[in-house]
C-alpha atoms as a PDB file:
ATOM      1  CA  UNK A   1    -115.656  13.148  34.400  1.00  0.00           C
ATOM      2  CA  UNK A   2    -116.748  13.523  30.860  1.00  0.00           C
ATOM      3  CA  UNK A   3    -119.001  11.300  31.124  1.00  0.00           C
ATOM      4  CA  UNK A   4    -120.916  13.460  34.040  1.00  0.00           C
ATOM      5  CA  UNK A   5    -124.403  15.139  32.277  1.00  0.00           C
ATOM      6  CA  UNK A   6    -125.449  17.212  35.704  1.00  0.00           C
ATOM      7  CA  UNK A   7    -124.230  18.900  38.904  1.00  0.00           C
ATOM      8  CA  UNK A   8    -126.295  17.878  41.830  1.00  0.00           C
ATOM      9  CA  UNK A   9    -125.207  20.371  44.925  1.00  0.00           C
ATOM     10  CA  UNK A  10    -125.497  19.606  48.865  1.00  0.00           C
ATOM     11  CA  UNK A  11    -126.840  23.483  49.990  1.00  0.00           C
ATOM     12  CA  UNK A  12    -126.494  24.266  53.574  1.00  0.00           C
ATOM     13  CA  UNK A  13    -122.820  24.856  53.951  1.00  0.00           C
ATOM     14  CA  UNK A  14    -121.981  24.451  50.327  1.00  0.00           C
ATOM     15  CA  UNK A  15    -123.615  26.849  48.395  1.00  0.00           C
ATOM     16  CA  UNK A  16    -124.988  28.878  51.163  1.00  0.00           C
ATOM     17  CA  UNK A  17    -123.801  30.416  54.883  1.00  0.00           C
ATOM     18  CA  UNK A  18    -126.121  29.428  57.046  1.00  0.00           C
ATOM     19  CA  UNK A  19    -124.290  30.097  60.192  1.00  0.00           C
ATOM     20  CA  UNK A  20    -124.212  34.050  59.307  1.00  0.00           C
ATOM     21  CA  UNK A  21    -127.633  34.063  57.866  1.00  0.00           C
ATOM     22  CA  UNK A  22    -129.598  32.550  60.885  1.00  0.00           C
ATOM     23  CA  UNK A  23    -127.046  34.778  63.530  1.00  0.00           C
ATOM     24  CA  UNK A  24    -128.414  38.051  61.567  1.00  0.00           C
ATOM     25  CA  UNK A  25    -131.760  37.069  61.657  1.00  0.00           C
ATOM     26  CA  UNK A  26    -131.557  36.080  65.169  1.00  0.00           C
ATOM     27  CA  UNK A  27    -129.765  39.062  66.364  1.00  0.00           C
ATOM     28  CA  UNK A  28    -132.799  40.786  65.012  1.00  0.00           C
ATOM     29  CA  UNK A  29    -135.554  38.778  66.184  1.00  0.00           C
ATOM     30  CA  UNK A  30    -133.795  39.144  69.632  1.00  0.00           C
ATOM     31  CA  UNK A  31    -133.736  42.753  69.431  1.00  0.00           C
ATOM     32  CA  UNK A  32    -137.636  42.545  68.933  1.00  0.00           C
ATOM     33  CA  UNK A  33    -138.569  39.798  71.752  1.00  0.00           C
ATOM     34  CA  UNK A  34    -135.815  39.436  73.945  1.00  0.00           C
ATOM     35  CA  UNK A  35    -134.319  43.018  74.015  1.00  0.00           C
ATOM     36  CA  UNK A  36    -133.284  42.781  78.081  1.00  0.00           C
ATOM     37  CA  UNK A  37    -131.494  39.437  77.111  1.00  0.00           C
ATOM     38  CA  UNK A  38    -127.754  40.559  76.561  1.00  0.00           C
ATOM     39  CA  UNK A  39    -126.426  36.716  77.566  1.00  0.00           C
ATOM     40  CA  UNK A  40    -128.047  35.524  74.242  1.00  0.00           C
ATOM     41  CA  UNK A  41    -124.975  34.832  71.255  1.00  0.00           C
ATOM     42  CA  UNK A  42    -126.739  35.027  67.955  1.00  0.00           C
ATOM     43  CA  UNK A  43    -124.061  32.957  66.308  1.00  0.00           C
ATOM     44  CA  UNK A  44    -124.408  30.741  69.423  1.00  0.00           C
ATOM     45  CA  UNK A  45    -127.940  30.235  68.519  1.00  0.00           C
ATOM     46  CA  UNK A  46    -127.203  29.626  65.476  1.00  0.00           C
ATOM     47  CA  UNK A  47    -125.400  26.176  66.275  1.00  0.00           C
ATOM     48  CA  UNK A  48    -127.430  24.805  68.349  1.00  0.00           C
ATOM     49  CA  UNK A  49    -130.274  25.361  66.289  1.00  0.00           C
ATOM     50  CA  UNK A  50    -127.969  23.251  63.784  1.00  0.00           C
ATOM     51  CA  UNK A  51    -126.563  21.044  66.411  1.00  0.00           C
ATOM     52  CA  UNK A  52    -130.323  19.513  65.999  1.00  0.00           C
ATOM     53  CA  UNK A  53    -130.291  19.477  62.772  1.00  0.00           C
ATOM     54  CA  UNK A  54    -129.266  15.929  62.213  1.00  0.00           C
ATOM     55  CA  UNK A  55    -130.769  13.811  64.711  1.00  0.00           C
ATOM     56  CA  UNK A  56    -134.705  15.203  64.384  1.00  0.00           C
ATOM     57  CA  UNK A  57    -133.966  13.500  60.551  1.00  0.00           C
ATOM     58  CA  UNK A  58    -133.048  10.244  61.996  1.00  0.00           C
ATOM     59  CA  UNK A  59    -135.966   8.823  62.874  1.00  0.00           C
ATOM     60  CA  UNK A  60    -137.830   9.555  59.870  1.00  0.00           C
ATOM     61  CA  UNK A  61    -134.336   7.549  57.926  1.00  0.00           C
ATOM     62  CA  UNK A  62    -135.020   5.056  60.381  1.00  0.00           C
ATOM     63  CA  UNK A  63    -138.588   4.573  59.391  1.00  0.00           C
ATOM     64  CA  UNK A  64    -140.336   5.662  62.966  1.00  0.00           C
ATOM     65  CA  UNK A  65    -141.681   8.501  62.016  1.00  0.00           C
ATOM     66  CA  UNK A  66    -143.094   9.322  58.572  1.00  0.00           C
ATOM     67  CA  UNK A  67    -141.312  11.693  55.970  1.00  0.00           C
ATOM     68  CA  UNK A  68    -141.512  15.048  57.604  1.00  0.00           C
ATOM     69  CA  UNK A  69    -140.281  18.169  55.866  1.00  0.00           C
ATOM     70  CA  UNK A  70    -137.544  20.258  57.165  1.00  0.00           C
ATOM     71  CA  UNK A  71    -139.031  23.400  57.667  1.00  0.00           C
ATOM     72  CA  UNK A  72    -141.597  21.748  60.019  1.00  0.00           C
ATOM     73  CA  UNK A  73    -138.364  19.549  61.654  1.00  0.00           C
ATOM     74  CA  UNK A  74    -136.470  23.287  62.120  1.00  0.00           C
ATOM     75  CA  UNK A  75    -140.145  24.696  63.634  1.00  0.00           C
ATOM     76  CA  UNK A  76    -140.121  21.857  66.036  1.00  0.00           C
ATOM     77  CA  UNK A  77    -136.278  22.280  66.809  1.00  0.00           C
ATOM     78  CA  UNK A  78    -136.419  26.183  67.425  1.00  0.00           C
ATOM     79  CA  UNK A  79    -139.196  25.629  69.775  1.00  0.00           C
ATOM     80  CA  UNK A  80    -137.511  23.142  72.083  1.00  0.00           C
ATOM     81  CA  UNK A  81    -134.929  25.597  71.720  1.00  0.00           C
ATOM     82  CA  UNK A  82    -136.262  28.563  72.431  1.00  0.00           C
ATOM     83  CA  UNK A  83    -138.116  26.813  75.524  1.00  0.00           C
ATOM     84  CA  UNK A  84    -134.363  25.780  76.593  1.00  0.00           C
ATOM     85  CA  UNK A  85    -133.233  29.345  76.638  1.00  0.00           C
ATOM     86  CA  UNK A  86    -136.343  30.787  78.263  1.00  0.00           C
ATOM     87  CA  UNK A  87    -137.766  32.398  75.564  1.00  0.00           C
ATOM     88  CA  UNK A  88    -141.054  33.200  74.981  1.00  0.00           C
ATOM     89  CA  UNK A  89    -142.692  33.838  71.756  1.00  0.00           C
ATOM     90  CA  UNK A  90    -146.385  33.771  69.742  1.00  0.00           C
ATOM     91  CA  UNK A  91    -146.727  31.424  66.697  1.00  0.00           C
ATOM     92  CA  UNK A  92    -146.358  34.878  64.109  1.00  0.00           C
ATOM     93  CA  UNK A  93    -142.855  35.093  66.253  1.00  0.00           C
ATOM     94  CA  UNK A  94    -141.249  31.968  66.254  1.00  0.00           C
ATOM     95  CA  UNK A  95    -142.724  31.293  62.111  1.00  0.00           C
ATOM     96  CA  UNK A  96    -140.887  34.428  60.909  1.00  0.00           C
ATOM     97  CA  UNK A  97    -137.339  33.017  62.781  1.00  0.00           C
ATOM     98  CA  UNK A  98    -138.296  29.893  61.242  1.00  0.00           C
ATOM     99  CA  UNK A  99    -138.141  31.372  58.250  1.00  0.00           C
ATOM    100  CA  UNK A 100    -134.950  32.459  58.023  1.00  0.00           C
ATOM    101  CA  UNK A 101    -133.980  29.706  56.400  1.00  0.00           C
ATOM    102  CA  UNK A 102    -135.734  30.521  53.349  1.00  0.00           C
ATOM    103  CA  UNK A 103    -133.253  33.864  52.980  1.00  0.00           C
ATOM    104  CA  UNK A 104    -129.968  32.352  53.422  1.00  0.00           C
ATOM    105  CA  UNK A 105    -126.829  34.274  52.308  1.00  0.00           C
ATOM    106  CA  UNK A 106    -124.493  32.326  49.344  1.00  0.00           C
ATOM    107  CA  UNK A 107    -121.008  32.504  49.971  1.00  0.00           C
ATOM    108  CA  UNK A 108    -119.401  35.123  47.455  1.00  0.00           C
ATOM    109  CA  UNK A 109    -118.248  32.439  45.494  1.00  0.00           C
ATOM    110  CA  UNK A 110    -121.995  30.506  44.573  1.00  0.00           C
ATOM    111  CA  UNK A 111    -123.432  32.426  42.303  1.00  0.00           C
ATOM    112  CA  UNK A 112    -120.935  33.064  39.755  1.00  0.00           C
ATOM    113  CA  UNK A 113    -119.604  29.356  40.178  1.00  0.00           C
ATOM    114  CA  UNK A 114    -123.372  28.133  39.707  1.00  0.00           C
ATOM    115  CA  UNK A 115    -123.680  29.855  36.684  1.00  0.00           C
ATOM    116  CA  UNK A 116    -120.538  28.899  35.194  1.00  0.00           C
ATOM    117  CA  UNK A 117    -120.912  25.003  35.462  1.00  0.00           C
ATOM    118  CA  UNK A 118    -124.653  25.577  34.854  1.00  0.00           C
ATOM    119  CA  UNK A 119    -123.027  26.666  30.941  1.00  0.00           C
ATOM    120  CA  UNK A 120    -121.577  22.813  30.977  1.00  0.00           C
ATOM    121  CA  UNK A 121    -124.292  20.876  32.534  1.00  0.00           C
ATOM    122  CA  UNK A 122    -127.420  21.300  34.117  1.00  0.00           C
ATOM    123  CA  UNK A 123    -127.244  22.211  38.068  1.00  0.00           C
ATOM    124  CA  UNK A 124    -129.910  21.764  40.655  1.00  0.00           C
ATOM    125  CA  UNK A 125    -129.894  21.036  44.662  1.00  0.00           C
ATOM    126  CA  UNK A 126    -129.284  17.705  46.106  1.00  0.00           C
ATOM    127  CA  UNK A 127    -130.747  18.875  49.424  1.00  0.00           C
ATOM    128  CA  UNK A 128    -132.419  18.046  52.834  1.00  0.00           C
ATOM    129  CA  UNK A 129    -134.553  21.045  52.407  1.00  0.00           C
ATOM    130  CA  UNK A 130    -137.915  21.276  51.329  1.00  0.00           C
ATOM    131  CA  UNK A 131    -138.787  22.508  47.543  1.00  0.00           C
ATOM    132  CA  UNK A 132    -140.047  26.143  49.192  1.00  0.00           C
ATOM    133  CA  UNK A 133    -137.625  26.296  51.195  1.00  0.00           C
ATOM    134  CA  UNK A 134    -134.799  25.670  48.146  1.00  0.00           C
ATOM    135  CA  UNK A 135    -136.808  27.892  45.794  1.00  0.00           C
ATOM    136  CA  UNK A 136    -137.497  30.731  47.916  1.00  0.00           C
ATOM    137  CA  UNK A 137    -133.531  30.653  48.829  1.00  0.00           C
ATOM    138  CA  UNK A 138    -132.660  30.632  45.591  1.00  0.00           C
ATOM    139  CA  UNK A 139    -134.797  33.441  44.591  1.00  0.00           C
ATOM    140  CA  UNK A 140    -133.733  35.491  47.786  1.00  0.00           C
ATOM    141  CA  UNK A 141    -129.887  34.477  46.928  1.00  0.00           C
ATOM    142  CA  UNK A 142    -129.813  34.351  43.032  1.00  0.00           C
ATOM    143  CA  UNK A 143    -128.917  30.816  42.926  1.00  0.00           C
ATOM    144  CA  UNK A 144    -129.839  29.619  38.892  1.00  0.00           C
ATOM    145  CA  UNK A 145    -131.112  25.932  39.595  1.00  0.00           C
ATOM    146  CA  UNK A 146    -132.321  24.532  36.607  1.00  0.00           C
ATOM    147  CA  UNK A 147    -134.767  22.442  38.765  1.00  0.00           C
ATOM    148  CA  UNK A 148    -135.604  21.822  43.100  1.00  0.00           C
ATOM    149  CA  UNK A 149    -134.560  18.234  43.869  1.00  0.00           C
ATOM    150  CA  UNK A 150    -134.165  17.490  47.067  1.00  0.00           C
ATOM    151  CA  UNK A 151    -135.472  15.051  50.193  1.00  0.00           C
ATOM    152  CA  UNK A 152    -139.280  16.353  49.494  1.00  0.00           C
ATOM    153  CA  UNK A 153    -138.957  15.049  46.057  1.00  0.00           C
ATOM    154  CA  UNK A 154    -137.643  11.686  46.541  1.00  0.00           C
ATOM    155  CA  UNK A 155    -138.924  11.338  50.348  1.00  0.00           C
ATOM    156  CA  UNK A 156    -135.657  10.679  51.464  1.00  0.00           C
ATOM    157  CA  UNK A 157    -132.720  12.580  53.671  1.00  0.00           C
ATOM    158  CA  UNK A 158    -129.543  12.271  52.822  1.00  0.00           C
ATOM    159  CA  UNK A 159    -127.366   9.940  53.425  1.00  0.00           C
ATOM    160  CA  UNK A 160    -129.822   7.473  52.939  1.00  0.00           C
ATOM    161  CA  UNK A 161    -128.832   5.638  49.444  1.00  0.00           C
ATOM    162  CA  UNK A 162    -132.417   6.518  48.083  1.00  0.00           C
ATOM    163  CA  UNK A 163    -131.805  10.147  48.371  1.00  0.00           C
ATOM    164  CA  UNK A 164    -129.287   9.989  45.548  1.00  0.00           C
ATOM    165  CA  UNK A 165    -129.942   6.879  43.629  1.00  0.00           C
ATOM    166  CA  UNK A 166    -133.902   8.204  43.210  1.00  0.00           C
ATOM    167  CA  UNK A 167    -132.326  11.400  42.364  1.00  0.00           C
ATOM    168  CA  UNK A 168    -130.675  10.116  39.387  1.00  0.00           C
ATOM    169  CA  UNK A 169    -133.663   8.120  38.446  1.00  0.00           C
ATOM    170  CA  UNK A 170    -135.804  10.951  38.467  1.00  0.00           C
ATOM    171  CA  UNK A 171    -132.944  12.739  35.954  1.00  0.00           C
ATOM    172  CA  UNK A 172    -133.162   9.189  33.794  1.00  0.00           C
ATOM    173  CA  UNK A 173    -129.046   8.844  34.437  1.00  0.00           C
ATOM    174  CA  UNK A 174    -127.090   6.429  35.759  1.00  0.00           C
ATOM    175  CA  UNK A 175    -125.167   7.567  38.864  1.00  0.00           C
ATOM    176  CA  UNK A 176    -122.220   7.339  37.626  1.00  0.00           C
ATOM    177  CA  UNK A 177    -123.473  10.461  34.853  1.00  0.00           C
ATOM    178  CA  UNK A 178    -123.922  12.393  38.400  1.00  0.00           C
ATOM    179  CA  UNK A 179    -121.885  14.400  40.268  1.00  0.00           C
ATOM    180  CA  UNK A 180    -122.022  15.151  43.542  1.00  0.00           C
ATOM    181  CA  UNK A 181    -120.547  18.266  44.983  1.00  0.00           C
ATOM    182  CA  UNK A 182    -120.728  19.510  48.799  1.00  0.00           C
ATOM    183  CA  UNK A 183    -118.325  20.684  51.637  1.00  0.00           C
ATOM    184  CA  UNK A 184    -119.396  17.389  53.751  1.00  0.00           C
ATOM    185  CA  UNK A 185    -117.430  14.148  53.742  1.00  0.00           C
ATOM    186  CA  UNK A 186    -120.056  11.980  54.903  1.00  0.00           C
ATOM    187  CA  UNK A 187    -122.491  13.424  51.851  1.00  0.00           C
ATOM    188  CA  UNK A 188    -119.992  12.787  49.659  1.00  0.00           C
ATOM    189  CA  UNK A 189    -119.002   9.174  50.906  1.00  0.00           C
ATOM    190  CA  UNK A 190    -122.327   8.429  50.545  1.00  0.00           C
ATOM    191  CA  UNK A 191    -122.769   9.348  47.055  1.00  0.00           C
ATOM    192  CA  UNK A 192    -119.597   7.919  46.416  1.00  0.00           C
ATOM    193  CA  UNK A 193    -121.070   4.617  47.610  1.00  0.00           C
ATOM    194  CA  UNK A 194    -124.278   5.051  45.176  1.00  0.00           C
ATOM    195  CA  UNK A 195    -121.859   5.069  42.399  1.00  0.00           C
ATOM    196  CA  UNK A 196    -121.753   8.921  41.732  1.00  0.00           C
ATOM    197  CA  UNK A 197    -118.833  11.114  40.934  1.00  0.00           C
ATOM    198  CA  UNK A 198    -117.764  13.090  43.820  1.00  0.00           C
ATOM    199  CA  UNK A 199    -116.369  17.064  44.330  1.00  0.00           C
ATOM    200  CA  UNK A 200    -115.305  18.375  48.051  1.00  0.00           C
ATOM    201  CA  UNK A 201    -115.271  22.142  47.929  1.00  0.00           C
ATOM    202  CA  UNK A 202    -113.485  23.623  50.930  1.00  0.00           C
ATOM    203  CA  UNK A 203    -115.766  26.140  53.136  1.00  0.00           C
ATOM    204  CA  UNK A 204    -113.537  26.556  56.239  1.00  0.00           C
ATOM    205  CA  UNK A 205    -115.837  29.215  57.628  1.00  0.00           C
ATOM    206  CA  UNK A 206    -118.722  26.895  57.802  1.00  0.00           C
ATOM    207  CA  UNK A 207    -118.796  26.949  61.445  1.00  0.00           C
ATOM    208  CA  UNK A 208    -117.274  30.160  62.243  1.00  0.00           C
ATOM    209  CA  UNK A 209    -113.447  31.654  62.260  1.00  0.00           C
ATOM    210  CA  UNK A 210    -113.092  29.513  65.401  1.00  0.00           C
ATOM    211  CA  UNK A 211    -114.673  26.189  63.921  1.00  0.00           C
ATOM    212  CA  UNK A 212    -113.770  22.800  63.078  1.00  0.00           C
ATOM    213  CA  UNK A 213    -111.882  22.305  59.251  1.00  0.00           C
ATOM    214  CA  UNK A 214    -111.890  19.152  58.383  1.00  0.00           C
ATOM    215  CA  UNK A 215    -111.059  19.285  54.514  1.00  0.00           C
ATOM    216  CA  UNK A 216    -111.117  16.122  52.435  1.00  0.00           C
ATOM    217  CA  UNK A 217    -111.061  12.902  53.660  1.00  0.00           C
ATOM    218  CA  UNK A 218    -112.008  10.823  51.127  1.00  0.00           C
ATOM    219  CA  UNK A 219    -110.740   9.666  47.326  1.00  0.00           C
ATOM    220  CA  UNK A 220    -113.032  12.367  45.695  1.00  0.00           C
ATOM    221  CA  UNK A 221    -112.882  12.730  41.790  1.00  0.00           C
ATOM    222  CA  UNK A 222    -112.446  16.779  42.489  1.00  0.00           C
ATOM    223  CA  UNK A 223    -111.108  19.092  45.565  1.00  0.00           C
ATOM    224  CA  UNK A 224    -111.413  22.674  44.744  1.00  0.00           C
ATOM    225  CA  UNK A 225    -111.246  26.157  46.859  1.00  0.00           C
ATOM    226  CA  UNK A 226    -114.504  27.398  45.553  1.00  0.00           C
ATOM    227  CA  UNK A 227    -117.647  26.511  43.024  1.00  0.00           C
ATOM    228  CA  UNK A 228    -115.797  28.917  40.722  1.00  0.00           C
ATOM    229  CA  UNK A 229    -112.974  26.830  40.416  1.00  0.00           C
ATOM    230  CA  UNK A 230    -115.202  23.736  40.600  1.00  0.00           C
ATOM    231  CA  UNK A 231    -116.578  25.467  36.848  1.00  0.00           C
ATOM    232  CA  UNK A 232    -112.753  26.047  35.892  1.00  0.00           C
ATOM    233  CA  UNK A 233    -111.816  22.326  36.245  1.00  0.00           C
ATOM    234  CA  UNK A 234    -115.080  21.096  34.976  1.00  0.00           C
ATOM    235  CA  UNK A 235    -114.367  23.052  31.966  1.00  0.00           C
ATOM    236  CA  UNK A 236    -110.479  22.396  31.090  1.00  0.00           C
ATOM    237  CA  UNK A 237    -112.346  18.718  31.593  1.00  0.00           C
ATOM    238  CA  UNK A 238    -114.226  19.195  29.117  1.00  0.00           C
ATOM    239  CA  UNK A 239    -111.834  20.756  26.656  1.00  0.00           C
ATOM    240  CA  UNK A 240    -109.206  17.868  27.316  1.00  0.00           C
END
């Protein structure tokens, strides 16, 4: 780990709650346009607006559809959506849901952790989401990225090995010099696999009190609670 010269973070999950961000939002926005709709679960929204998440980036990995960025794949996703649910709503009403992605809540934990290891080495997403997407979160959240990199920079979604190895390119570093933090074992398998150092940090409330934990899985160079311990052992690493 000594050897690592920047902190590359997965964001969705990791360094932000997206599952309580886009429930508030939607709670609201249901308030506005749906107010005789008591069935609707804002937190139930909220997954299956994620539950697409995934495969409307597939075909663009697989090369059938040109790069497309994610805030137009989530505009596309919360349409079909909506249109499942019965849900009517103008262009003005469905962009300012869209955008709640932009205005994502960190977990209590980001910011302080961020700036910590952003005192050893510079930090910066490793993300899916488009650069005003990233930047507007981060202003909205306080996150201190030293720079946006992400799929719109490299044209690339993760896991595909050109989302990371182009990352590093970009940074002039070998992969090895990069480390790769997120809450996802697949993300992190991947990297591994691209020859960059690896950290799982545990978010068991990623999907809700009721949700899925998987914890690590893999041989990753660091497991930690929280980003702030993440700067804790990435310190004592480099004091050793």
């Amino acid at each position: 780990m000594m050897d690592v010269r920047v902190a590359l973070f997965d964001v969705f999950g990791t360094v932000v709650d997206w599952r309580s961000g886009i429930a508030s939002d939607a709670r609201h926005w249901f308030a506005a346009h749906a107010p005789d709709r008591v069935d609707l679960d804002p937190f139930e929204f909220a997954d299956r607006w994620r539950a697409r998440y995934q495969p409307s980036m597939q075909p663009i990995r697989d090369g059938t559809r040109g790069f497309t960025a994610l805030d137009v794949l989530h505009r596309e996703n919360l349409v079909e959506l909506l249109s499942e649910l019965d849900l009517d709503a103008d262009d003005e009403a469905v962009d300012a849901l869209n955008a709640a992605w932009h205005a994502l809540p960190p977990w209590p934990d980001s910011v302080a952790g961020l700036a910590a290891i952003r005192q050893l080495m510079p930090v910066a997403p490793l993300s899916n989401g488009n650069v005003s997407l990233l930047l507007n979160m981060a202003r909205n959240a306080g996150l201190p990225w030293d720079t946006i990199l992400g799929a719109q920079v490299v044209r690339a979604y993760k896991p595909t090995p050109e989302s990371y190895l182009r990352t590093a390119e970009l940074l002039d570093l070998e992969p090895g010099r990069c480390l790769m933090v997120a809450a996802h074992n697949d993300d992190l398998a991947a990297a591994q696999a691209c020859g960059l150092r690896t950290a799982f940090v545990r978010r068991p409330l990623e999907h809700g009190p009721d949700g899925a934990d998987p914890g690590p899985t893999g041989d990753w160079d660091i497991v930690v609670r929280d980003l702030v311990e993440l700067g804790a052992v990435l310190a004592q690493t480099r004091r050793s």
